[in-house]
PDB file of N, CA and C in Angstrom:
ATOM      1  N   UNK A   1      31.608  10.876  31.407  1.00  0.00           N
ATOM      2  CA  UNK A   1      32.418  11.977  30.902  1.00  0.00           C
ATOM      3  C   UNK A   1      33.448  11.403  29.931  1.00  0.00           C
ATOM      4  N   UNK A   2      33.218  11.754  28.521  1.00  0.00           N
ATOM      5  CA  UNK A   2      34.180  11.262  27.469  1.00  0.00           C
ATOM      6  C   UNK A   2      35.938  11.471  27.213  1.00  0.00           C
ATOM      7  N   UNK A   3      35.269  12.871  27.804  1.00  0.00           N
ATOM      8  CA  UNK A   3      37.094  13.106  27.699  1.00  0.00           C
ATOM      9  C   UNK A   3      37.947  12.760  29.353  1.00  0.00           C
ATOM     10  N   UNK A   4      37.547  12.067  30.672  1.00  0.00           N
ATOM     11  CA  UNK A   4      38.016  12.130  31.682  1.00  0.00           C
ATOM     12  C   UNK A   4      38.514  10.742  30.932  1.00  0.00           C
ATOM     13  N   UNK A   5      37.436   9.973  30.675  1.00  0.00           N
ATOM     14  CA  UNK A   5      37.485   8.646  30.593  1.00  0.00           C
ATOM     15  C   UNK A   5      39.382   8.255  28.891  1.00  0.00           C
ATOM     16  N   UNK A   6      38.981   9.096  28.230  1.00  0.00           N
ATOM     17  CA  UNK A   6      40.017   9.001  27.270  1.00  0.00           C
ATOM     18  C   UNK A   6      41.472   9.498  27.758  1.00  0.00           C
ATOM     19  N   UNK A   7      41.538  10.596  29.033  1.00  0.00           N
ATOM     20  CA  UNK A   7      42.786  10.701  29.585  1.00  0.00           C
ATOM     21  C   UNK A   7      43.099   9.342  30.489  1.00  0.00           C
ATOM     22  N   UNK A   8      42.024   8.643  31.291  1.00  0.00           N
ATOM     23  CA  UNK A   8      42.274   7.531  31.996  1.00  0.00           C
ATOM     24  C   UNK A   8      42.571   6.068  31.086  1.00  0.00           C
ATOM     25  N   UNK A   9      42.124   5.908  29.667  1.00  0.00           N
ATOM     26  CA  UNK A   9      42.662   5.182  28.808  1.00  0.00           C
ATOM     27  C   UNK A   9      44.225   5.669  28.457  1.00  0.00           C
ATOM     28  N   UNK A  10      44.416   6.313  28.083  1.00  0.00           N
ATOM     29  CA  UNK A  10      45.535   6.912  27.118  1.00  0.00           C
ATOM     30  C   UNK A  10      46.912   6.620  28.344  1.00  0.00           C
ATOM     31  N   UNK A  11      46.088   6.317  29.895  1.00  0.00           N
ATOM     32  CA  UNK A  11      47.458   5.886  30.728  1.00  0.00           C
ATOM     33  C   UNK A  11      46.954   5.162  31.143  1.00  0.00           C
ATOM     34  N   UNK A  12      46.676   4.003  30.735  1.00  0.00           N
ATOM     35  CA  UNK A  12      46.169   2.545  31.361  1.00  0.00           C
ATOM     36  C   UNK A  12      46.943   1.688  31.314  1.00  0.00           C
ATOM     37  N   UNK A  13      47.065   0.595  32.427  1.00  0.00           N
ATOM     38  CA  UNK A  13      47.734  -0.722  32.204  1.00  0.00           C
ATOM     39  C   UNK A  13      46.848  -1.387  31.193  1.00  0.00           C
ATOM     40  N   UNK A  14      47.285  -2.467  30.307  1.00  0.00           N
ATOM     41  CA  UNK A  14      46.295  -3.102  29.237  1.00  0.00           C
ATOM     42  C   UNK A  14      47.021  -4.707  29.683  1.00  0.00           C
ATOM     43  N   UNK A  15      47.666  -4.757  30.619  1.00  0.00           N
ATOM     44  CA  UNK A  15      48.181  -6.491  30.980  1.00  0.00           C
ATOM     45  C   UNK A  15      46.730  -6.580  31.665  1.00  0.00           C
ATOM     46  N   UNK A  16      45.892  -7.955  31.112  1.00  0.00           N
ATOM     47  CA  UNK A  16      45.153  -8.146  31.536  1.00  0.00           C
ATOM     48  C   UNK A  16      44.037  -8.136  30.652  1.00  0.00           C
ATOM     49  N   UNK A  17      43.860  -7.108  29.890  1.00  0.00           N
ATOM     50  CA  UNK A  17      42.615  -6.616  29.240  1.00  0.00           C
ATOM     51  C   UNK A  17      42.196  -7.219  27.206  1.00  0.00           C
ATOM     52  N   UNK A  18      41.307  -7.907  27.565  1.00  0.00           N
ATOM     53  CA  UNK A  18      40.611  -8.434  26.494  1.00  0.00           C
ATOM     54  C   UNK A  18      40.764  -7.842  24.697  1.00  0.00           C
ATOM     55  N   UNK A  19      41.972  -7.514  23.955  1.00  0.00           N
ATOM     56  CA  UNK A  19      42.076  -6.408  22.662  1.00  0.00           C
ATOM     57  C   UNK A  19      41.969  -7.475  21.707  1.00  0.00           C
ATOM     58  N   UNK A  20      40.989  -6.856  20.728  1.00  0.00           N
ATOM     59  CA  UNK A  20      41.138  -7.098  19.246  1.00  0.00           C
ATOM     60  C   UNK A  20      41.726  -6.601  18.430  1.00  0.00           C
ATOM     61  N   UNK A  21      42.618  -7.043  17.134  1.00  0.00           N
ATOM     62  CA  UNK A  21      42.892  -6.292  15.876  1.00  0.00           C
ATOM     63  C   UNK A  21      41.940  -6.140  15.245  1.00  0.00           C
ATOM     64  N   UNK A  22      41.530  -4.893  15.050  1.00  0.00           N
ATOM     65  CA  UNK A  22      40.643  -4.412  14.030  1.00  0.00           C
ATOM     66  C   UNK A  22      41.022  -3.784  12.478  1.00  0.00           C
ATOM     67  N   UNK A  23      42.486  -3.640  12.944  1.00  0.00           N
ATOM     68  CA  UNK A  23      42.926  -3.333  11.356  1.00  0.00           C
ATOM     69  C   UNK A  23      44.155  -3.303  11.543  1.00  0.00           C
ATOM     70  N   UNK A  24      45.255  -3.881  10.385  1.00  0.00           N
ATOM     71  CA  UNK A  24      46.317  -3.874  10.393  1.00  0.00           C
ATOM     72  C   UNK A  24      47.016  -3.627   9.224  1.00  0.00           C
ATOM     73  N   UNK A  25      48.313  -3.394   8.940  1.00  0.00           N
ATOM     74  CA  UNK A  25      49.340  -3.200   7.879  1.00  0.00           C
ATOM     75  C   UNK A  25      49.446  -4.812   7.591  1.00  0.00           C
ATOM     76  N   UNK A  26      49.086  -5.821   8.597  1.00  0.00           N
ATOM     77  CA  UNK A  26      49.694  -7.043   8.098  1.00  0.00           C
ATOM     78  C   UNK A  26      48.331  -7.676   8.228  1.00  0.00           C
ATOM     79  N   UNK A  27      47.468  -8.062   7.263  1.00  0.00           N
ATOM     80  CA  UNK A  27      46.282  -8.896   7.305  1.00  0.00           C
ATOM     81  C   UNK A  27      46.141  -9.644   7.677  1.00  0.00           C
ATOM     82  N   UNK A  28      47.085 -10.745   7.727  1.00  0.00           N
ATOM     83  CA  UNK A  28      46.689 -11.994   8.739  1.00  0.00           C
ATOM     84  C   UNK A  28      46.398 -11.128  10.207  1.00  0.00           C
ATOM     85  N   UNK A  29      46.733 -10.599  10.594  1.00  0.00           N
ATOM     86  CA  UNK A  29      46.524 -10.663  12.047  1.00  0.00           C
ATOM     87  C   UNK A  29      45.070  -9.295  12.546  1.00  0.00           C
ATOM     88  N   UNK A  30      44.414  -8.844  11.328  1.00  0.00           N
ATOM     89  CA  UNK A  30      43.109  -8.620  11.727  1.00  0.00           C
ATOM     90  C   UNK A  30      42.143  -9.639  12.274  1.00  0.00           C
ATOM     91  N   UNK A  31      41.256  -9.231  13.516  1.00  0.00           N
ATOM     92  CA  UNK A  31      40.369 -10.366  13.694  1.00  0.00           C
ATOM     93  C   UNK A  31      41.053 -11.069  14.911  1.00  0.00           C
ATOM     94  N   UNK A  32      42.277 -10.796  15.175  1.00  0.00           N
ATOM     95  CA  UNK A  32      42.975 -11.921  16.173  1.00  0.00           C
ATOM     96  C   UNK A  32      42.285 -11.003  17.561  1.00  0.00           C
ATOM     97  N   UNK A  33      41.991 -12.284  18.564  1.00  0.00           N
ATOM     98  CA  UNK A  33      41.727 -11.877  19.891  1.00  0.00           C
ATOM     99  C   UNK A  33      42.319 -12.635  21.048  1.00  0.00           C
ATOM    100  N   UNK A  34      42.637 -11.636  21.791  1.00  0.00           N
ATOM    101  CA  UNK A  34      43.557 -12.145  23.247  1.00  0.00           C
ATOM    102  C   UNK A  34      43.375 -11.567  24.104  1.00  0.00           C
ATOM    103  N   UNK A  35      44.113 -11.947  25.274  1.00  0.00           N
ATOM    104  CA  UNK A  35      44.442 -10.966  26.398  1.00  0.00           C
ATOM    105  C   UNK A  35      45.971 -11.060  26.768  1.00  0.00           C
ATOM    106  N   UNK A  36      45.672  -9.452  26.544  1.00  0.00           N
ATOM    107  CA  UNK A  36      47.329  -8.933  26.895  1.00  0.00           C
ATOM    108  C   UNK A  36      48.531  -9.382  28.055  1.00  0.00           C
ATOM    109  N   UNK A  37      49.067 -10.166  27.508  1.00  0.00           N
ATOM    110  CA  UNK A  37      49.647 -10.047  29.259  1.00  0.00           C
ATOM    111  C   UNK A  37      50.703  -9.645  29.487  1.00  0.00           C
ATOM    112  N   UNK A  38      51.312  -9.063  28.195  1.00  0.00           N
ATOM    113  CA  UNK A  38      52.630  -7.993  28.217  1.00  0.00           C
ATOM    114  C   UNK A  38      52.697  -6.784  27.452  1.00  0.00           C
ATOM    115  N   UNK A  39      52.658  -5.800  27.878  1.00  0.00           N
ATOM    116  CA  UNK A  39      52.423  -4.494  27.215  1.00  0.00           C
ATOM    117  C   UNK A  39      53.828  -4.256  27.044  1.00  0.00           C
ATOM    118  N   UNK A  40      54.658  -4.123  25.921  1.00  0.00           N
ATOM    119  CA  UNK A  40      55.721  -3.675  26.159  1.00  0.00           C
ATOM    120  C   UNK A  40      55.518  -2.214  25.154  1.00  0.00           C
ATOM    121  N   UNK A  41      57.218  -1.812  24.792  1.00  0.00           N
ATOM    122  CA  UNK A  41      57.136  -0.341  24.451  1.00  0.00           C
ATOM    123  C   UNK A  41      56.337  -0.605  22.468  1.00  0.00           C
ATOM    124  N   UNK A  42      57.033  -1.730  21.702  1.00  0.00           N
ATOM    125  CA  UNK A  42      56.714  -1.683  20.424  1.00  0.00           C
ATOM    126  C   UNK A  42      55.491  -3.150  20.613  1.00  0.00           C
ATOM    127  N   UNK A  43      55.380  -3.787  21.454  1.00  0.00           N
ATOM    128  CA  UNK A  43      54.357  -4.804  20.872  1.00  0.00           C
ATOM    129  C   UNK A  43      53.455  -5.268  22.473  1.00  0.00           C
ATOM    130  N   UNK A  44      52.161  -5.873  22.093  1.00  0.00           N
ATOM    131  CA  UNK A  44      51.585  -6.311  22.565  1.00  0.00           C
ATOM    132  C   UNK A  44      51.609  -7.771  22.776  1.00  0.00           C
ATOM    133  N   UNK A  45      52.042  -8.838  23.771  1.00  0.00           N
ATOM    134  CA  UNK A  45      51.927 -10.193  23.354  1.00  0.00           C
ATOM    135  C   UNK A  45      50.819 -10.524  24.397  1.00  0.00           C
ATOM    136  N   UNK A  46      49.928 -11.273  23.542  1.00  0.00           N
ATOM    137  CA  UNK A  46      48.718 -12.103  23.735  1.00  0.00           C
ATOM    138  C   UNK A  46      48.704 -13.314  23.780  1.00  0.00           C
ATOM    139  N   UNK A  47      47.880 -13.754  24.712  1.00  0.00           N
ATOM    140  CA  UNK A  47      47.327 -15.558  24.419  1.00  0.00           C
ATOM    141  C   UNK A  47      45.992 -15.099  23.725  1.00  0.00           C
ATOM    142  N   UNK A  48      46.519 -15.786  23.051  1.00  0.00           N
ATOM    143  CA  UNK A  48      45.291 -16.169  22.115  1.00  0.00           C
ATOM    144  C   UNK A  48      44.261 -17.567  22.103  1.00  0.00           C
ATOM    145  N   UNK A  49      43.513 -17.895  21.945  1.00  0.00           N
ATOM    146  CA  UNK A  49      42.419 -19.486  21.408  1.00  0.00           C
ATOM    147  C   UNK A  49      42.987 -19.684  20.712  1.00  0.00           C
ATOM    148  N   UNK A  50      43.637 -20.959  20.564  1.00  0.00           N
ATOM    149  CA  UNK A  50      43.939 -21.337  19.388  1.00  0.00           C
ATOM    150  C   UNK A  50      43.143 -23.004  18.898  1.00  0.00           C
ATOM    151  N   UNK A  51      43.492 -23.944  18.173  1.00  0.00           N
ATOM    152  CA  UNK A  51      42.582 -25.099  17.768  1.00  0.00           C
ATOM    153  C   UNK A  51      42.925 -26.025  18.918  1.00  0.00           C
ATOM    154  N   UNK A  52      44.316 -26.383  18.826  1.00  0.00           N
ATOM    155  CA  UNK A  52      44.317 -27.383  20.495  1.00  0.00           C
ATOM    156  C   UNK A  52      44.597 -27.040  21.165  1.00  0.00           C
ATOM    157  N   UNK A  53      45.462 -26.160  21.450  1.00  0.00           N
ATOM    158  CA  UNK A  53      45.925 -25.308  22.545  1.00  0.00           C
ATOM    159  C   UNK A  53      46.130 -24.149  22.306  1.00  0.00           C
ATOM    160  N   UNK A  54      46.317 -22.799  23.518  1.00  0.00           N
ATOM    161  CA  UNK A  54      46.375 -21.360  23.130  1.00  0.00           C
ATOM    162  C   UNK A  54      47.827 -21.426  23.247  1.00  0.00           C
ATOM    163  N   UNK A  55      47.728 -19.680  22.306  1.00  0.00           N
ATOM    164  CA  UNK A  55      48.711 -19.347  21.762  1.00  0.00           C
ATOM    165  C   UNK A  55      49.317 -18.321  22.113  1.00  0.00           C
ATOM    166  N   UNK A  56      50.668 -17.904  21.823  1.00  0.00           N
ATOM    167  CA  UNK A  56      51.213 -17.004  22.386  1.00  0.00           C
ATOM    168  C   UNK A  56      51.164 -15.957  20.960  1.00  0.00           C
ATOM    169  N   UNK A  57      50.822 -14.760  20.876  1.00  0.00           N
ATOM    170  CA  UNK A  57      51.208 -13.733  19.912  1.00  0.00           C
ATOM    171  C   UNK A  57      51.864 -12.466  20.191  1.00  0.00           C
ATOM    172  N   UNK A  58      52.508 -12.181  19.305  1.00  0.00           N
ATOM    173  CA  UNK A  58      53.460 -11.243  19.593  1.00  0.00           C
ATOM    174  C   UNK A  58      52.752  -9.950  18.747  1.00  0.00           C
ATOM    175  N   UNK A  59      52.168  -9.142  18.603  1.00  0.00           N
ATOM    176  CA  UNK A  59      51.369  -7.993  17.836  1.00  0.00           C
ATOM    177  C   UNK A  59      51.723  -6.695  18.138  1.00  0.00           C
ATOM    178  N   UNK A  60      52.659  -6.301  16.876  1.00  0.00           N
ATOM    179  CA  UNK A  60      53.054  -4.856  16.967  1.00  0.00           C
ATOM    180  C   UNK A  60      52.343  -3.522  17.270  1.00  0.00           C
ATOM    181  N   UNK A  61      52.491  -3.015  17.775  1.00  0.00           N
ATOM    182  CA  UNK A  61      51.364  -1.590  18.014  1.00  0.00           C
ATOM    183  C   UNK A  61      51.617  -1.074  16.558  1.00  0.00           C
ATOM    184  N   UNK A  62      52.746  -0.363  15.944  1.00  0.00           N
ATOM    185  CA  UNK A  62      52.895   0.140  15.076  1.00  0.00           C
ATOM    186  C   UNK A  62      51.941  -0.699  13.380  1.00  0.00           C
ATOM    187  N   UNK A  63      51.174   0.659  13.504  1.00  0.00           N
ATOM    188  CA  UNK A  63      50.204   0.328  12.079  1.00  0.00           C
ATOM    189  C   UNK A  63      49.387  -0.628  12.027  1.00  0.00           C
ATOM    190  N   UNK A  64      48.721  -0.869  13.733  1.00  0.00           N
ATOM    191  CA  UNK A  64      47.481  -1.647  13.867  1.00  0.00           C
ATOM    192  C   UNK A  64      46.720  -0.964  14.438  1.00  0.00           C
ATOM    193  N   UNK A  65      45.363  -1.127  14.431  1.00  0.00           N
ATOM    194  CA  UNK A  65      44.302  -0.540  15.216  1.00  0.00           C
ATOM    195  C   UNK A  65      43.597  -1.980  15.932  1.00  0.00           C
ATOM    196  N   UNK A  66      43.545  -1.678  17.410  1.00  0.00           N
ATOM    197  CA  UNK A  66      42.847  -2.306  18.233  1.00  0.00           C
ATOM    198  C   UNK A  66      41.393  -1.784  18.668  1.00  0.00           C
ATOM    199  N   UNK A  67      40.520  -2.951  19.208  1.00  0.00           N
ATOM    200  CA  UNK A  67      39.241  -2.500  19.876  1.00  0.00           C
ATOM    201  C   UNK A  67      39.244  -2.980  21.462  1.00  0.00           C
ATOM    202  N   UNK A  68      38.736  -1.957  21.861  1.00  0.00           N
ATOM    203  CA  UNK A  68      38.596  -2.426  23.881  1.00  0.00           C
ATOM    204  C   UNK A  68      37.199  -2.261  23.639  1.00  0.00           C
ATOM    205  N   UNK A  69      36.389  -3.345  24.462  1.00  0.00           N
ATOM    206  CA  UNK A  69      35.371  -3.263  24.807  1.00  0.00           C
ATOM    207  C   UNK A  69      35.265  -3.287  26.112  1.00  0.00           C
ATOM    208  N   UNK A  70      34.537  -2.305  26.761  1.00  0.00           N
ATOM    209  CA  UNK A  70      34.479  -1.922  28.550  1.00  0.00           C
ATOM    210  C   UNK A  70      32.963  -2.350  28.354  1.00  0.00           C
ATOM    211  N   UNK A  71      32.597  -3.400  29.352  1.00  0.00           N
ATOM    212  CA  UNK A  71      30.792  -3.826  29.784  1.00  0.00           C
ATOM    213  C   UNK A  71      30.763  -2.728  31.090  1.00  0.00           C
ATOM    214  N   UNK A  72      29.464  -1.783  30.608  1.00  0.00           N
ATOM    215  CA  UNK A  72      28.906  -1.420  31.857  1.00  0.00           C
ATOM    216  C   UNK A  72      28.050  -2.010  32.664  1.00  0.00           C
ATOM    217  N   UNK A  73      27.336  -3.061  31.818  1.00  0.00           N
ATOM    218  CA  UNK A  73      26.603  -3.968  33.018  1.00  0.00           C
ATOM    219  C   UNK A  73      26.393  -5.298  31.552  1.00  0.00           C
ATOM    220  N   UNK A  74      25.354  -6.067  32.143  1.00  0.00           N
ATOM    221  CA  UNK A  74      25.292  -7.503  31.238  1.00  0.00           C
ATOM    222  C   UNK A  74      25.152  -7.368  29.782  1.00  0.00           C
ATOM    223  N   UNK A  75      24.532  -6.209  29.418  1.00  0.00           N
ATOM    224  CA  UNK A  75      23.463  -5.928  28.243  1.00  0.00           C
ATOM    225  C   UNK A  75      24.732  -5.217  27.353  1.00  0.00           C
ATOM    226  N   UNK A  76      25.091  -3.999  28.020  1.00  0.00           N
ATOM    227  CA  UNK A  76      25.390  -2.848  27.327  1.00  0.00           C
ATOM    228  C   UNK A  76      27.111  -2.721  27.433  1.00  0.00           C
ATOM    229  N   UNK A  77      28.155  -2.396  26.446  1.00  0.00           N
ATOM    230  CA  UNK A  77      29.823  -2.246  26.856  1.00  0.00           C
ATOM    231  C   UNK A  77      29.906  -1.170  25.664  1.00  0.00           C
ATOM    232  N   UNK A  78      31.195  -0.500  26.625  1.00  0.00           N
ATOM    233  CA  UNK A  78      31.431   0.674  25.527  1.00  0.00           C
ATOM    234  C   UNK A  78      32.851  -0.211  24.344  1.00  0.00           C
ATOM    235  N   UNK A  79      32.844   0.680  23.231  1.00  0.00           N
ATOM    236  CA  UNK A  79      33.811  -0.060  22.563  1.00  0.00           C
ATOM    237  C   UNK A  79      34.935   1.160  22.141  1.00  0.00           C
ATOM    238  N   UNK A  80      35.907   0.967  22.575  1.00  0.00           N
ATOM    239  CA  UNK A  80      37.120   2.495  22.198  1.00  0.00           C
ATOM    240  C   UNK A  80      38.061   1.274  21.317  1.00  0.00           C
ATOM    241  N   UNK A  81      38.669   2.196  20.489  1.00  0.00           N
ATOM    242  CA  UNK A  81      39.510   2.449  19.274  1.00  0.00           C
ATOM    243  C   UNK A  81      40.964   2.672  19.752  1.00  0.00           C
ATOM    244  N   UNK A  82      41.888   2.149  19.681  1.00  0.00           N
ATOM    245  CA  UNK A  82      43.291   2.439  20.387  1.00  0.00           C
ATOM    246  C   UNK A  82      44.283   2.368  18.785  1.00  0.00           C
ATOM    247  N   UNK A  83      44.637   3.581  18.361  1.00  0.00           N
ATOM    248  CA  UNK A  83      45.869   3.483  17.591  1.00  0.00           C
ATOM    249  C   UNK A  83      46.957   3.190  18.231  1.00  0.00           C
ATOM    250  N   UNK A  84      47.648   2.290  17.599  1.00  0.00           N
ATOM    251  CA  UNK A  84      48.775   1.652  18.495  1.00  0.00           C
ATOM    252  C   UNK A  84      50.024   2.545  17.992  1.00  0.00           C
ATOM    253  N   UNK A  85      49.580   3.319  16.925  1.00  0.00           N
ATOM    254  CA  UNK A  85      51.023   3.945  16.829  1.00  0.00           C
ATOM    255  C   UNK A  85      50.969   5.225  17.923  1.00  0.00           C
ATOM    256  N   UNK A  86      50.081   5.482  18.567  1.00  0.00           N
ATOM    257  CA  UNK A  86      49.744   5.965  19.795  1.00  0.00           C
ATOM    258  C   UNK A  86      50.142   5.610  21.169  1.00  0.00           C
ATOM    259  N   UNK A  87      50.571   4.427  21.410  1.00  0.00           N
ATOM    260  CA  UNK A  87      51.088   4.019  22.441  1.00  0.00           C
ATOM    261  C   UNK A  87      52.299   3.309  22.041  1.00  0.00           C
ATOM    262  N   UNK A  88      53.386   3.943  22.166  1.00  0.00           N
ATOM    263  CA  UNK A  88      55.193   4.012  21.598  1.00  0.00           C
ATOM    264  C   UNK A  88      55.470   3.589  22.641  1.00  0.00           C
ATOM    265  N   UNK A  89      54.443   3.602  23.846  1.00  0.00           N
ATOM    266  CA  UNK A  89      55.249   3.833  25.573  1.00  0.00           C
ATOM    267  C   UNK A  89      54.808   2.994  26.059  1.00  0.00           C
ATOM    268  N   UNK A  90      55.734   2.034  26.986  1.00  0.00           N
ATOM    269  CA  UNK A  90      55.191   1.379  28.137  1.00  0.00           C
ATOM    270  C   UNK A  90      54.263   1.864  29.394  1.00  0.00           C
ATOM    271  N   UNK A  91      53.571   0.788  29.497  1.00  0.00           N
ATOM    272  CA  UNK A  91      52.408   1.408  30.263  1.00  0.00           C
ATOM    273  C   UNK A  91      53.142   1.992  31.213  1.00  0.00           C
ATOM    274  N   UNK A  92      54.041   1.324  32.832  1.00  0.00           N
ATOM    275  CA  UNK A  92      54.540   2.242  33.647  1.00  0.00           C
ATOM    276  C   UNK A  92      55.077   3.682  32.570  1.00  0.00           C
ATOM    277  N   UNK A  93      55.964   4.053  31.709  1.00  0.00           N
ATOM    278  CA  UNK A  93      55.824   5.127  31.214  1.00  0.00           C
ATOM    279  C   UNK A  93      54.709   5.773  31.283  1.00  0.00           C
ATOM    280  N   UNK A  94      53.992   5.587  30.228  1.00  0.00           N
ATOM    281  CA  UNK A  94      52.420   6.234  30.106  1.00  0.00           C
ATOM    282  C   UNK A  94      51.455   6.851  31.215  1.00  0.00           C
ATOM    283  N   UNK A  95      52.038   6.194  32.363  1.00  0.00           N
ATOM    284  CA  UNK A  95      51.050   6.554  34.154  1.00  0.00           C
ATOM    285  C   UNK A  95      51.497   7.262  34.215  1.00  0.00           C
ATOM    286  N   UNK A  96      52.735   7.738  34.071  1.00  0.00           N
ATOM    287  CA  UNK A  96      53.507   9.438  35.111  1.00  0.00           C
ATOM    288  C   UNK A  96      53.629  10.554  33.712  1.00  0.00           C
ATOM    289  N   UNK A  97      53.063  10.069  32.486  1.00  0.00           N
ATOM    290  CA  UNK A  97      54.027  11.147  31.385  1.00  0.00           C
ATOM    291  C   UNK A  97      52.171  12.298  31.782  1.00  0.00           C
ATOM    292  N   UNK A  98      52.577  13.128  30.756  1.00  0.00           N
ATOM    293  CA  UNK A  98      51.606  14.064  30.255  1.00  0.00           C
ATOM    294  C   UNK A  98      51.271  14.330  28.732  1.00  0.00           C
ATOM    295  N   UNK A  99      50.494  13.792  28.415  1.00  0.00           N
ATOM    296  CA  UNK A  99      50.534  13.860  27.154  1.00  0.00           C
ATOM    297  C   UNK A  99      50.161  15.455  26.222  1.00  0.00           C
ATOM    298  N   UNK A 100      50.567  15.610  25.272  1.00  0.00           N
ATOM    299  CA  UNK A 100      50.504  17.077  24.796  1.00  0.00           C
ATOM    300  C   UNK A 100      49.966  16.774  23.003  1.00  0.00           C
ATOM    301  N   UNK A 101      48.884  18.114  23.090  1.00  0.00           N
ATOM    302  CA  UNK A 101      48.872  17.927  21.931  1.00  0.00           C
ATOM    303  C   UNK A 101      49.523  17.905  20.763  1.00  0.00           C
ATOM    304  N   UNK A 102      49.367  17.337  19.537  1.00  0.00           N
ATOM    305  CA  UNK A 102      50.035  17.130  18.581  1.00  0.00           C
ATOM    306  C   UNK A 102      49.908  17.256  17.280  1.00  0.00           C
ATOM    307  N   UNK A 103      50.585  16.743  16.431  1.00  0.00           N
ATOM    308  CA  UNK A 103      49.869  17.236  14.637  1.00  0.00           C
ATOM    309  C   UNK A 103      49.378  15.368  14.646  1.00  0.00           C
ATOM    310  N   UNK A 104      48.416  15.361  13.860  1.00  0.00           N
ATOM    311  CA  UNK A 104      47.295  14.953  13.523  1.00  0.00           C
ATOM    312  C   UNK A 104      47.721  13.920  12.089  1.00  0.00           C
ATOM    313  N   UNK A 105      48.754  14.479  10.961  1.00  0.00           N
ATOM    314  CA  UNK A 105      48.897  14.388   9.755  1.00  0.00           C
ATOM    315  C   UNK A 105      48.918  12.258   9.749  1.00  0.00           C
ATOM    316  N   UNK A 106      49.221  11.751  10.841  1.00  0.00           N
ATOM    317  CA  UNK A 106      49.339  10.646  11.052  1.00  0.00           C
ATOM    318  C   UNK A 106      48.005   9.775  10.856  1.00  0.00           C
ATOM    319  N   UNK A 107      47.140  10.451  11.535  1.00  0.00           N
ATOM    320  CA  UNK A 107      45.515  10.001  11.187  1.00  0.00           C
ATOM    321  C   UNK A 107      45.303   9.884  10.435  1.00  0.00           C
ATOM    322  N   UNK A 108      45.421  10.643   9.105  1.00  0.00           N
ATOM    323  CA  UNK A 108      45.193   9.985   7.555  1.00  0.00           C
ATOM    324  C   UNK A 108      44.869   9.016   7.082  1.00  0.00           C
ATOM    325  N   UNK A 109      46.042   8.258   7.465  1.00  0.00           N
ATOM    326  CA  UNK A 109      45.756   6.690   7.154  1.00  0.00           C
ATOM    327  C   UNK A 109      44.750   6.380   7.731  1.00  0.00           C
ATOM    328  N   UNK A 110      44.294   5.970   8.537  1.00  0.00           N
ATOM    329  CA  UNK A 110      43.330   5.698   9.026  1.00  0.00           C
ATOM    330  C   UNK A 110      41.706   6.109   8.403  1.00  0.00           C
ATOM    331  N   UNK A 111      41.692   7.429   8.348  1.00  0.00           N
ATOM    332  CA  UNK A 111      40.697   7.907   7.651  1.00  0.00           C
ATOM    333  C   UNK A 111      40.409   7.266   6.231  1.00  0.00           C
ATOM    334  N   UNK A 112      41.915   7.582   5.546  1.00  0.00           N
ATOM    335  CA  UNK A 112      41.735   6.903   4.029  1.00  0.00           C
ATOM    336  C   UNK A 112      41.127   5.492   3.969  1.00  0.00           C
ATOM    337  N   UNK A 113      41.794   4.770   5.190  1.00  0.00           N
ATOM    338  CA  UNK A 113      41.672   3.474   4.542  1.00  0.00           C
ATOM    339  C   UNK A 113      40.512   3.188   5.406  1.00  0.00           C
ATOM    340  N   UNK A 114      39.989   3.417   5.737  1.00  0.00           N
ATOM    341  CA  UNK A 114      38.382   3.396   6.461  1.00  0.00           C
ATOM    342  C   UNK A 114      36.799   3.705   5.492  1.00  0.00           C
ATOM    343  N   UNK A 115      37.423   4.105   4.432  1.00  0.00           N
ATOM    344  CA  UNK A 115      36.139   4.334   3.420  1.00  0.00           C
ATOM    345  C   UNK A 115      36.043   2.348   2.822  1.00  0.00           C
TER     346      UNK A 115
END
């Protein structure tokens, strides 16, 4: 079920969970991969791989797009899209709020710069 599963994202803990930049306002940091281990309200900080040792990154939500990949079994994982200017809120926030719909005019970007 697509939409149970997008209300159970949209209030998820993400300490822990495997995110890519898939697009950003700041180019160096497309392509970067970690796992989260601090969700705060404006940034994500990750360890990252780095050449001799891993790294710590600090990655703004605002005007990046991330990828989650969920494995349903060995073969097959779903892959969701997280606008980070979408999550303003700390995860404990995010578990108890309700989210409401909204205007849209923000998506744009995204659209535009996706051709």
């Amino acid at each position: 079920n697509g939409s149970a599963a997008l209300t159970k994202l949209s209030m998820a803990d993400y300490n822990g969970s495997i995110l890519r930049v898939a697009k950003s306002v700041n180019k160096n940091m497309v392509g970067i991969k970690g796992i989260v281990i601090w969700d705060s309200q404006k940034n994500f900080i990750m360890v990252t791989k780095g050449e001799i040792v891993d790294e710590l990154k600090m990655i703004p939500k605002k005007g990046t797009v991330f990828d989650l990949e969920i494995p349903i079994n060995e073969e097959d994982a779903l892959l969701y899209t997280i606008l980070g200017d979408r999550f303003k809120y700390r995860s404990s926030d995010r578990a108890g709020r309700k989210f409401k719909s909204r205007r849209a005019d923000d998506l744009l970007y995204y659209v535009y710069n996706n051709q």
